[in-house]
Protein backbone atom coordinates (compact mmCIF):
# COMPACT_ATOMS: atom_id res chain seq x y z
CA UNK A 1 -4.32 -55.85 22.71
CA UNK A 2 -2.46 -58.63 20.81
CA UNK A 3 -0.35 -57.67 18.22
CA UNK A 4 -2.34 -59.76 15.26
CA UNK A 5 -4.93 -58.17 16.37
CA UNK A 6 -4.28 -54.69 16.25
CA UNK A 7 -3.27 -55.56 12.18
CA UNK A 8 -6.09 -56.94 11.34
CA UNK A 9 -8.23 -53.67 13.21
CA UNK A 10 -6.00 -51.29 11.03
CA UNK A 11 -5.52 -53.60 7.72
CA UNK A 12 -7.82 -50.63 5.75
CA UNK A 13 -5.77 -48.00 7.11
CA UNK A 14 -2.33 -49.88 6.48
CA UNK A 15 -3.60 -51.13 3.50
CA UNK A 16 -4.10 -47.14 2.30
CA UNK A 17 -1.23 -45.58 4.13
CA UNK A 18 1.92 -47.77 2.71
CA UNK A 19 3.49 -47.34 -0.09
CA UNK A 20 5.16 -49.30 -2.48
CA UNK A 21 8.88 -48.66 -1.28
CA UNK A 22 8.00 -49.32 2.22
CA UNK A 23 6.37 -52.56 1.38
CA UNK A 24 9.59 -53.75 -0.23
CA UNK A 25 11.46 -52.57 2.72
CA UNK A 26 9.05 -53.67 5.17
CA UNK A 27 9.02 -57.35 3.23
CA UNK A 28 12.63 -57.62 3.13
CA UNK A 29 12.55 -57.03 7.15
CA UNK A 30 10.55 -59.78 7.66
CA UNK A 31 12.21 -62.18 5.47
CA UNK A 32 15.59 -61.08 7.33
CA UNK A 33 13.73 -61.89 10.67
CA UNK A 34 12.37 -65.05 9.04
CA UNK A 35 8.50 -64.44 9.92
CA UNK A 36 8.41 -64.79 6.05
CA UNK A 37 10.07 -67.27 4.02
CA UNK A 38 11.33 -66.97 0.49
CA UNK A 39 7.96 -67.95 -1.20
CA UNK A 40 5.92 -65.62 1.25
CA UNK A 41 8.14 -62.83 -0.49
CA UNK A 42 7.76 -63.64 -3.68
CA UNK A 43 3.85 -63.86 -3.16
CA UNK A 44 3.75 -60.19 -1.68
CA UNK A 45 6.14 -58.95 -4.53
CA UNK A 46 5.85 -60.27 -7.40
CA UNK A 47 2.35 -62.01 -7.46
CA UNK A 48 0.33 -58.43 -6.97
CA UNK A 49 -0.13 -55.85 -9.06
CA UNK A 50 -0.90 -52.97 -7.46
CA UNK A 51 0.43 -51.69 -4.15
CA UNK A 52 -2.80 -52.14 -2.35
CA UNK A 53 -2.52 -55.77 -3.11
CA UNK A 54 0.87 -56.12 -1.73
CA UNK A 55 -0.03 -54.27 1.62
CA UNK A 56 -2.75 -56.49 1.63
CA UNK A 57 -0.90 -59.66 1.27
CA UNK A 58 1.86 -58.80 3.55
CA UNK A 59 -0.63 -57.61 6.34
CA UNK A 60 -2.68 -61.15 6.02
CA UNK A 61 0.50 -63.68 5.91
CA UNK A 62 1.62 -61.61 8.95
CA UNK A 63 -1.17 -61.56 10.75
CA UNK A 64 -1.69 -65.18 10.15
CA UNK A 65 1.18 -65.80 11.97
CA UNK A 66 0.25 -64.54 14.94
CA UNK A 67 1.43 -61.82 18.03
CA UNK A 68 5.01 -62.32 18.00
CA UNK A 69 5.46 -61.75 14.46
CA UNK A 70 2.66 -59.31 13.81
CA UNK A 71 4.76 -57.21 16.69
CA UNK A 72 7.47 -57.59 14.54
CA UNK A 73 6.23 -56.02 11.52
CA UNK A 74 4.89 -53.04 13.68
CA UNK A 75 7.82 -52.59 14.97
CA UNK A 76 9.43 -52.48 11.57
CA UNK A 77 6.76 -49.99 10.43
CA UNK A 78 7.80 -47.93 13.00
CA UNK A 79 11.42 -47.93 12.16
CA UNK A 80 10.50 -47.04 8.13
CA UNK A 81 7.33 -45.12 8.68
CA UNK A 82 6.79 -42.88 11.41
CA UNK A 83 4.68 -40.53 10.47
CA UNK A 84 2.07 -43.09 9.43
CA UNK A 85 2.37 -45.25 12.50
CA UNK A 86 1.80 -41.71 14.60
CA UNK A 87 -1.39 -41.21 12.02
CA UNK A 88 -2.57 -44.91 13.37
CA UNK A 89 -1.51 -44.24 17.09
CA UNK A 90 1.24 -46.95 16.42
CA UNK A 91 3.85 -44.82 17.54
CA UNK A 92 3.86 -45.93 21.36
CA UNK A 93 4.94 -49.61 21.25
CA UNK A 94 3.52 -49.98 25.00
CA UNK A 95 -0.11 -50.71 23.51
CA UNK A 96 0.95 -53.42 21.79
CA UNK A 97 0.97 -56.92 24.04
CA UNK A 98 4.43 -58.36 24.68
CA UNK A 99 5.12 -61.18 24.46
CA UNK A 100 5.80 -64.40 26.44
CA UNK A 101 9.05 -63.44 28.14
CA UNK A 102 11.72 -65.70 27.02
CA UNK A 103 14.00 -67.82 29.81
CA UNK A 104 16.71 -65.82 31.56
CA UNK A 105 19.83 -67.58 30.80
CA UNK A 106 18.79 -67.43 26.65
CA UNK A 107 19.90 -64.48 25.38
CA UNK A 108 17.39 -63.05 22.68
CA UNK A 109 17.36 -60.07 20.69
CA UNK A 110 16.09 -57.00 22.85
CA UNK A 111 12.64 -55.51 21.47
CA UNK A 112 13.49 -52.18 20.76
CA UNK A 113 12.06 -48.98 18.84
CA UNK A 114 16.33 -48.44 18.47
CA UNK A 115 16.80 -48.10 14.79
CA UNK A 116 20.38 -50.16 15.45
CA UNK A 117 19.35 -53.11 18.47
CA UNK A 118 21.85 -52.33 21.42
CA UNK A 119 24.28 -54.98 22.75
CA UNK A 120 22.77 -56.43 26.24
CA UNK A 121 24.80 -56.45 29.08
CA UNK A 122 25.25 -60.00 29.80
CA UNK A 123 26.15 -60.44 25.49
CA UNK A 124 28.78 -57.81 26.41
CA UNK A 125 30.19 -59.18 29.53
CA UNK A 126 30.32 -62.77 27.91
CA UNK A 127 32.29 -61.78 24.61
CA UNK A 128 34.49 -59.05 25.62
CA UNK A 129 35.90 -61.04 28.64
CA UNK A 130 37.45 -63.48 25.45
CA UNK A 131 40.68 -60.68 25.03
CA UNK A 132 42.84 -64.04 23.15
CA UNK A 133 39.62 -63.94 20.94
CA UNK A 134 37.53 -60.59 20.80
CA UNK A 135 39.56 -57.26 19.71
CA UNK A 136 39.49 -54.46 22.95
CA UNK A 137 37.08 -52.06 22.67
CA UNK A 138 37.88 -48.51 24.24
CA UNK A 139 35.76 -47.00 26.55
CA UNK A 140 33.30 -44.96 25.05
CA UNK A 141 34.60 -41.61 26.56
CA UNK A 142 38.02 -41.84 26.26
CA UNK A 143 37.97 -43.21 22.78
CA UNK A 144 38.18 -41.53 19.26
CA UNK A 145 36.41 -43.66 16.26
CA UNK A 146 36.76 -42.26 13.25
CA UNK A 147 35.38 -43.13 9.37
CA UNK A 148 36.30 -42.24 6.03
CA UNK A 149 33.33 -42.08 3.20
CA UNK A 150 33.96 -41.27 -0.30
CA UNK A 151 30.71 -41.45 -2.84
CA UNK A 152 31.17 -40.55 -6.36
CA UNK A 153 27.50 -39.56 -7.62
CA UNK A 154 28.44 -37.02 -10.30
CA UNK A 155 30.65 -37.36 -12.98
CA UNK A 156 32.14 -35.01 -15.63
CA UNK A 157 29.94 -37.27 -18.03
CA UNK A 158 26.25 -36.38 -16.89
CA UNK A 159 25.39 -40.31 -18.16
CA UNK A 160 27.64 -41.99 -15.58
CA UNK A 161 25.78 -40.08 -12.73
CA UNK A 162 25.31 -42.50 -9.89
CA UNK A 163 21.60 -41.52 -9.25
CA UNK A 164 19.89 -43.28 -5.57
CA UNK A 165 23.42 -43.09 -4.29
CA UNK A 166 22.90 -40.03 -2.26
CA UNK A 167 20.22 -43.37 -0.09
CA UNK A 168 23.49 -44.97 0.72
CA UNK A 169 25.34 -42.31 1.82
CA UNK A 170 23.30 -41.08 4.42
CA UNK A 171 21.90 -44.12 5.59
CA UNK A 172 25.15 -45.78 5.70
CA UNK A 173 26.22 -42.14 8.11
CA UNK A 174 23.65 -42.80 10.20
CA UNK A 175 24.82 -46.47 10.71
CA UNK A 176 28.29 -45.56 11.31
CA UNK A 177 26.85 -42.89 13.99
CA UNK A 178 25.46 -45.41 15.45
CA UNK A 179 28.31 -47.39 16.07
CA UNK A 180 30.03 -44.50 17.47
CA UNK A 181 32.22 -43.51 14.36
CA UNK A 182 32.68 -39.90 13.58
CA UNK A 183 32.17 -39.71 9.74
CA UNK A 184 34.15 -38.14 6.96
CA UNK A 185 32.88 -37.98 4.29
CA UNK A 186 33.92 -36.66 0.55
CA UNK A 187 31.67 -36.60 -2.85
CA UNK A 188 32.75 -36.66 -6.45
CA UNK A 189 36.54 -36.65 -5.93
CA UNK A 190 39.30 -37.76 -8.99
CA UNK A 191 41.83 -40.23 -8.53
CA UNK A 192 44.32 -38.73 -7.28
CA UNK A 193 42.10 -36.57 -5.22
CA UNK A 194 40.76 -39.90 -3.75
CA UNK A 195 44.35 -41.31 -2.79
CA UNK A 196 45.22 -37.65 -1.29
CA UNK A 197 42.35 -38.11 0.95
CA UNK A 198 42.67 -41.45 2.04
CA UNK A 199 46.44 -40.69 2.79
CA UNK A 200 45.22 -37.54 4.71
CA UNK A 201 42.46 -39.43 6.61
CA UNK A 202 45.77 -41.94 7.80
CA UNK A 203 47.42 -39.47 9.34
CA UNK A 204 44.86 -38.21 12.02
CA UNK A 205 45.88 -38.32 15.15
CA UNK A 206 42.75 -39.02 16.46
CA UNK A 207 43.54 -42.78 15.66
CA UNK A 208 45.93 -43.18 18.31
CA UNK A 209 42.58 -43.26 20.62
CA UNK A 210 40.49 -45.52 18.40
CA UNK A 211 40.04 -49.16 18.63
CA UNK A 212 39.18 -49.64 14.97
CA UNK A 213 38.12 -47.84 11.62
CA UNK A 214 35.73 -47.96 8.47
CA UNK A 215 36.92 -46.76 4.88
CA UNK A 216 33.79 -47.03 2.76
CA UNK A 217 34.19 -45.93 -1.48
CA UNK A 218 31.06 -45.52 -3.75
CA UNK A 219 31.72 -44.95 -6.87
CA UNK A 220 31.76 -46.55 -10.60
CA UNK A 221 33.86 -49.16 -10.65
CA UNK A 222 36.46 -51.68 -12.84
CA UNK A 223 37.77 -55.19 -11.42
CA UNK A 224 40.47 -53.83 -9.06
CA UNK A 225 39.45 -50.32 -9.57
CA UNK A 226 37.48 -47.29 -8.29
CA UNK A 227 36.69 -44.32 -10.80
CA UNK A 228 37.36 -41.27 -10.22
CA UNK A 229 34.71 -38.25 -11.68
CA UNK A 230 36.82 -37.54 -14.83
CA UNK A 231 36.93 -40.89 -16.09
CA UNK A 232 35.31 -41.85 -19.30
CA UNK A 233 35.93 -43.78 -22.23
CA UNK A 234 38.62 -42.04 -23.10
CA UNK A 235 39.85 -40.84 -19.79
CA UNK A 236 41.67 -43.22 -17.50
CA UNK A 237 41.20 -41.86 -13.88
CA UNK A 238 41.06 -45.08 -11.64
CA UNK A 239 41.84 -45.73 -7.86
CA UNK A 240 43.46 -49.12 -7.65
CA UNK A 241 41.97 -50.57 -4.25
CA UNK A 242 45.20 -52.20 -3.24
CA UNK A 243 46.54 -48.57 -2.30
CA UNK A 244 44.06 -48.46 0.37
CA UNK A 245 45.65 -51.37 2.01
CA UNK A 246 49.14 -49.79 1.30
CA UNK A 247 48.03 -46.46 2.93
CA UNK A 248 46.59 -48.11 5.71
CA UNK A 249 48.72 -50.83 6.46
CA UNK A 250 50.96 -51.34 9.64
CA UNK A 251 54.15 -49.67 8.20
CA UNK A 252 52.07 -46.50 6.80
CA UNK A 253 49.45 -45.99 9.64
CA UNK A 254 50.51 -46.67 13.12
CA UNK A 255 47.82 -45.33 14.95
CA UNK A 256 45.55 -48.19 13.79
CA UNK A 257 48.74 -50.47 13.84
CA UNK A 258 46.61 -53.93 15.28
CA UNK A 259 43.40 -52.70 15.16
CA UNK A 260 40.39 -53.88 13.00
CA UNK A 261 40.31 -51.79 9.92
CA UNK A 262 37.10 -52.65 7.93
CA UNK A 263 37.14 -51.51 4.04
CA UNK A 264 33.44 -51.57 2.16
CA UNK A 265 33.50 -51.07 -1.47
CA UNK A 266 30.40 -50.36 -3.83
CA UNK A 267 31.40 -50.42 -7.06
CA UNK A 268 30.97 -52.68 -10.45
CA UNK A 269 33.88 -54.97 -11.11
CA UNK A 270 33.15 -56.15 -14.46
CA UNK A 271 30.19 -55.47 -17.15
CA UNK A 272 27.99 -58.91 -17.52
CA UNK A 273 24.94 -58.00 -18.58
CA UNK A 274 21.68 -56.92 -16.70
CA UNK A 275 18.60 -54.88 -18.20
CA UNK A 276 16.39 -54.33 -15.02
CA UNK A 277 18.51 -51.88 -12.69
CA UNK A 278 20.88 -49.25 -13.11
CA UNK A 279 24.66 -50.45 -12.96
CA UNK A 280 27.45 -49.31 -11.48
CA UNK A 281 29.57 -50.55 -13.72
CA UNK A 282 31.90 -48.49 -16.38
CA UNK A 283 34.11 -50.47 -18.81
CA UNK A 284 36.27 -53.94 -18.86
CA UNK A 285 39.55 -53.73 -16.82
CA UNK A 286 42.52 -52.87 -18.63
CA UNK A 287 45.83 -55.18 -17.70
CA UNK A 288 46.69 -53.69 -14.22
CA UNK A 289 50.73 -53.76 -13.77
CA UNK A 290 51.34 -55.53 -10.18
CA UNK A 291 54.56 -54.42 -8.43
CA UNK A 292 56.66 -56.64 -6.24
CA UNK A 293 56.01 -56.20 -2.39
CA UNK A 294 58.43 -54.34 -0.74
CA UNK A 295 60.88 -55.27 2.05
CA UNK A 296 60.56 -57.48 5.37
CA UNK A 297 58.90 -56.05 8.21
CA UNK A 298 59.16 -57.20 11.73
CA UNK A 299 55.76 -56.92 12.30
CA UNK A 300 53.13 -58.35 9.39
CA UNK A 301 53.35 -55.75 6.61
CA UNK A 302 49.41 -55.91 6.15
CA UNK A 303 47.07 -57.19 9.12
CA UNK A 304 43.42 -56.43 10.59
CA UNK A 305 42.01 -55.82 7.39
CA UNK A 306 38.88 -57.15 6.03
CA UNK A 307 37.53 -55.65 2.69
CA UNK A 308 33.88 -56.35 1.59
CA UNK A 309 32.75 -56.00 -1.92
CA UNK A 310 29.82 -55.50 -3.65
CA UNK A 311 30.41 -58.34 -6.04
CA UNK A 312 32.93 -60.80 -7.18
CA UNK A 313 35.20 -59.81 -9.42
CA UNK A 314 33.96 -59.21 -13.82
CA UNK A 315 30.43 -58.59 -12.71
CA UNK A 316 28.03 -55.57 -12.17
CA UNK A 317 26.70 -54.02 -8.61
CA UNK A 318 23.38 -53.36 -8.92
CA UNK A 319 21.58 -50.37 -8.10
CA UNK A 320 17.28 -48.78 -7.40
CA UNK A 321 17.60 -45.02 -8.84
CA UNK A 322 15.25 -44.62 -5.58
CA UNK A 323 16.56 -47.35 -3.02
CA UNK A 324 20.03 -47.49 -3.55
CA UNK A 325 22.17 -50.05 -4.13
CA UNK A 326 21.43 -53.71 -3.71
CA UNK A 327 24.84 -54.25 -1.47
CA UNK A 328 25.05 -51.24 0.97
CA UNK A 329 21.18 -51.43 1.60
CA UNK A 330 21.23 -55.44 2.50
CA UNK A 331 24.83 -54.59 4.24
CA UNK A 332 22.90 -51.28 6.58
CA UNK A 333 19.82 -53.92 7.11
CA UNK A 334 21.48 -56.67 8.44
CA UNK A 335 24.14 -54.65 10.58
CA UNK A 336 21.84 -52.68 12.22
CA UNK A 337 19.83 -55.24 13.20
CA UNK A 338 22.45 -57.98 14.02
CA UNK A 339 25.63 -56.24 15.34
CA UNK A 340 24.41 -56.81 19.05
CA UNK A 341 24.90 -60.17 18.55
CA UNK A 342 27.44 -61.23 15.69
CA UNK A 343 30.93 -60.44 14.52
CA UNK A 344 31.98 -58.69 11.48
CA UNK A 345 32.36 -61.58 9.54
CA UNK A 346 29.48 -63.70 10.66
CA UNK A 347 27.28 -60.05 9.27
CA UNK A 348 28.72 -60.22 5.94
CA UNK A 349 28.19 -64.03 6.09
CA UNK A 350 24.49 -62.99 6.51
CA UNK A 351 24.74 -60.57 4.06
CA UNK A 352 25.89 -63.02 1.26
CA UNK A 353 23.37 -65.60 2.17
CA UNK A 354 20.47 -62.66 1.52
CA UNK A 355 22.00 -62.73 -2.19
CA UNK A 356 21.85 -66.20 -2.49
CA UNK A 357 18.30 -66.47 -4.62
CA UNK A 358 19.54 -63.02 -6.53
CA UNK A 359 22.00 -64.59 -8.91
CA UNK A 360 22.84 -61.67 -10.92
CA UNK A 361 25.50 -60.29 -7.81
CA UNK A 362 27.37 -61.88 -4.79
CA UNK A 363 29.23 -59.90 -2.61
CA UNK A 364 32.44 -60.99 -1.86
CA UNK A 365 34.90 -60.85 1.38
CA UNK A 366 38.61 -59.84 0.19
CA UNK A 367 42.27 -59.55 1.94
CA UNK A 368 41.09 -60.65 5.50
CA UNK A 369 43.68 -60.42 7.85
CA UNK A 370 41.95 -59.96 10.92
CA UNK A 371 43.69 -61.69 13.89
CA UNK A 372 40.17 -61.70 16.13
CA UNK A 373 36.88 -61.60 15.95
CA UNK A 374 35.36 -57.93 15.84
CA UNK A 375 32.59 -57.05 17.81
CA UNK A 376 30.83 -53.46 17.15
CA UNK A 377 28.80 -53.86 20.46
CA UNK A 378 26.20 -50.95 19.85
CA UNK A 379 25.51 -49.52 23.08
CA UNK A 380 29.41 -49.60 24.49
């Protein structure tokens, strides 16, 4: 049975079974796969009421639109909903029609029930053969791929407790799984507990047999700063984020000396003002003392870096108590679902664009160094 079909067939049941979160999710995966456009969104989300309505009105401008992208949404309702797609007998995807297969030498993104879309063969033969251009990827039994995560949630002041981002942390594991990273991951560490972990995580061996590495800090946050859990008003105990490129860097770190070292920070930088979510912002910067660099290095001091931020610098990260945060969320979304196909940089291109109609926050790309495009091919 067609796809737009099988909606319309289950529109009461859908219409019952979905909740308000999972409409918001669900609506923000079709506006990412652009079977909605900006206005459709607005109409499911902010023109209805109740969550009925917004089922209702999601399910209809779908269906509308015909097979291909009423497939699409039941495919996302899989990924989001399980449990109610096995109520509905959605769960096997080999009911639903496919459709019109697409030429063979146009690569097209694979219909799959894998929560992060594999790399296809051919994608994989054509990009990695480009070695002046694509960074190597190991084997995937001989290699080693490890992660650092650090999320601050609780704080020695109960107010500044980071509440929905316990979401990001284990969706963003489950991403980083899926790329083949072994995660480590640390909660509700100080300052100086912070750097000693970051310093430790630089010295694992196990880097020698990577190919590349993601440092990821959650936490509140000041312009060039990451809090640590004792800080308060009175209490200076900040992170500044330039030590992560010290500790990491190509004198400090050899075993990920040339190799793509991706650095994705959560955090306020500023305090503008914003009523509507929670913020993850704590106070104004103080003035930050900058030391001189040090010496000459025969190889570049600091290379294969590329740092993503939440937001640009004096403004707040926003952040659902339920959801998570507005950055790692979009970030997880578009990763998962584009990684087979783009490079690092062309994702967090995507990922800024999705901001573009939210102008309260921007995320921001920082420090890139990287000397080649990096490919996560999820699959390899």
């Amino acid at each position: 049975m067609e796809a737009d079909k099988i909606l319309k067939e289950l529109r009461t049941k859908l219409v019952n079974g979905l909740n308000k979160s999972v409409i918001a999710d669900l609506t923000d995966e079709m506006l990412e796969a652009k079977v909605i456009n900006v206005s459709e969104s607005e109409e499911i989300l902010q023109a209805n009421i109740t969550t009925k309505d917004r089922a209702r009105v999601l399910i209809d401008i779908v269906s509308r639109k015909g097979h291909r992208a009423s497939l699409k949404l039941i495919q996302s309702v899989n990924q989001v909903d399980r449990e109610l797609c096995h109520q509905l007998g959605l769960s096997l995807m080999e009911n639903v029609g496919s459709p019109v297969p697409p030429t063979p030498s146009a690569p097209v993104n694979p219909v799959t029930d894998e929560w992060i879309t594999p790399c296809m063969q051919q994608q994989y033969d054509e990009i990695s053969k480009k070695t002046k251009e694509v960074y190597p990827m190991l084997p995937k039994h001989s290699r080693k791929r490890l992660a650092l995560m650090i999320n601050n949630i609780e704080f020695d002041d109960p107010k500044m407790t980071r509440h929905g981002a316990k979401v990001d942390e284990d969706q963003m594991q489950n991403l980083l799984n899926g790329f083949g990273y072994e995660v480590e991951t640390h909660h509700n560490l100080t300052a100086e507990e912070l750097e000693n972990t970051i310093r430790a995580f630089s010295n694992r061996e196990e880097h020698m047999q990577s190919d590349s590495t993601f440092v990821v800090l959650m936490s509140h946050g000041l312009r060039d700063k990451i809090c640590g859990k004792l800080y308060n008003e009175t209490t200076e105990d900040t992170f500044h984020i330039d030590k992560v490129f010290n500790i990491l860097n190509n004198k400090n770190c050899k075993g990920l000396r040339g190799k793509p070292k991706i650095i994705i920070i959560q955090a306020c930088r500023g305090s503008s003002n914003g009523h509507v979510y929670v913020s993850d912002s704590a106070t104004l910067d103080p003035h930050a003392n900058y030391n001189e660099e040090g010496p000459f290095y025969q190889v570049h001091k600091e290379s294969d870096f590329i740092c993503f931020c939440s937001t640009t610098p004096d403004c707040k990260s926003f952040r659902d108590v339920q959801k998570g945060t507005f950055f790692i969320q979009k970030l997880i979304s578009i990763m998962r679902q584009n990684a087979w196909q783009d490079h690092i940089e062309e994702i967090f291109l995507k990922v800024q664009q999705s901001f573009q109609d939210f102008f309260r926050q921007l995320p921001v790309k920082e420090r890139g160094t990287l000397m080649k495009k990096f490919y996560l091919f999820p699959g390899f």
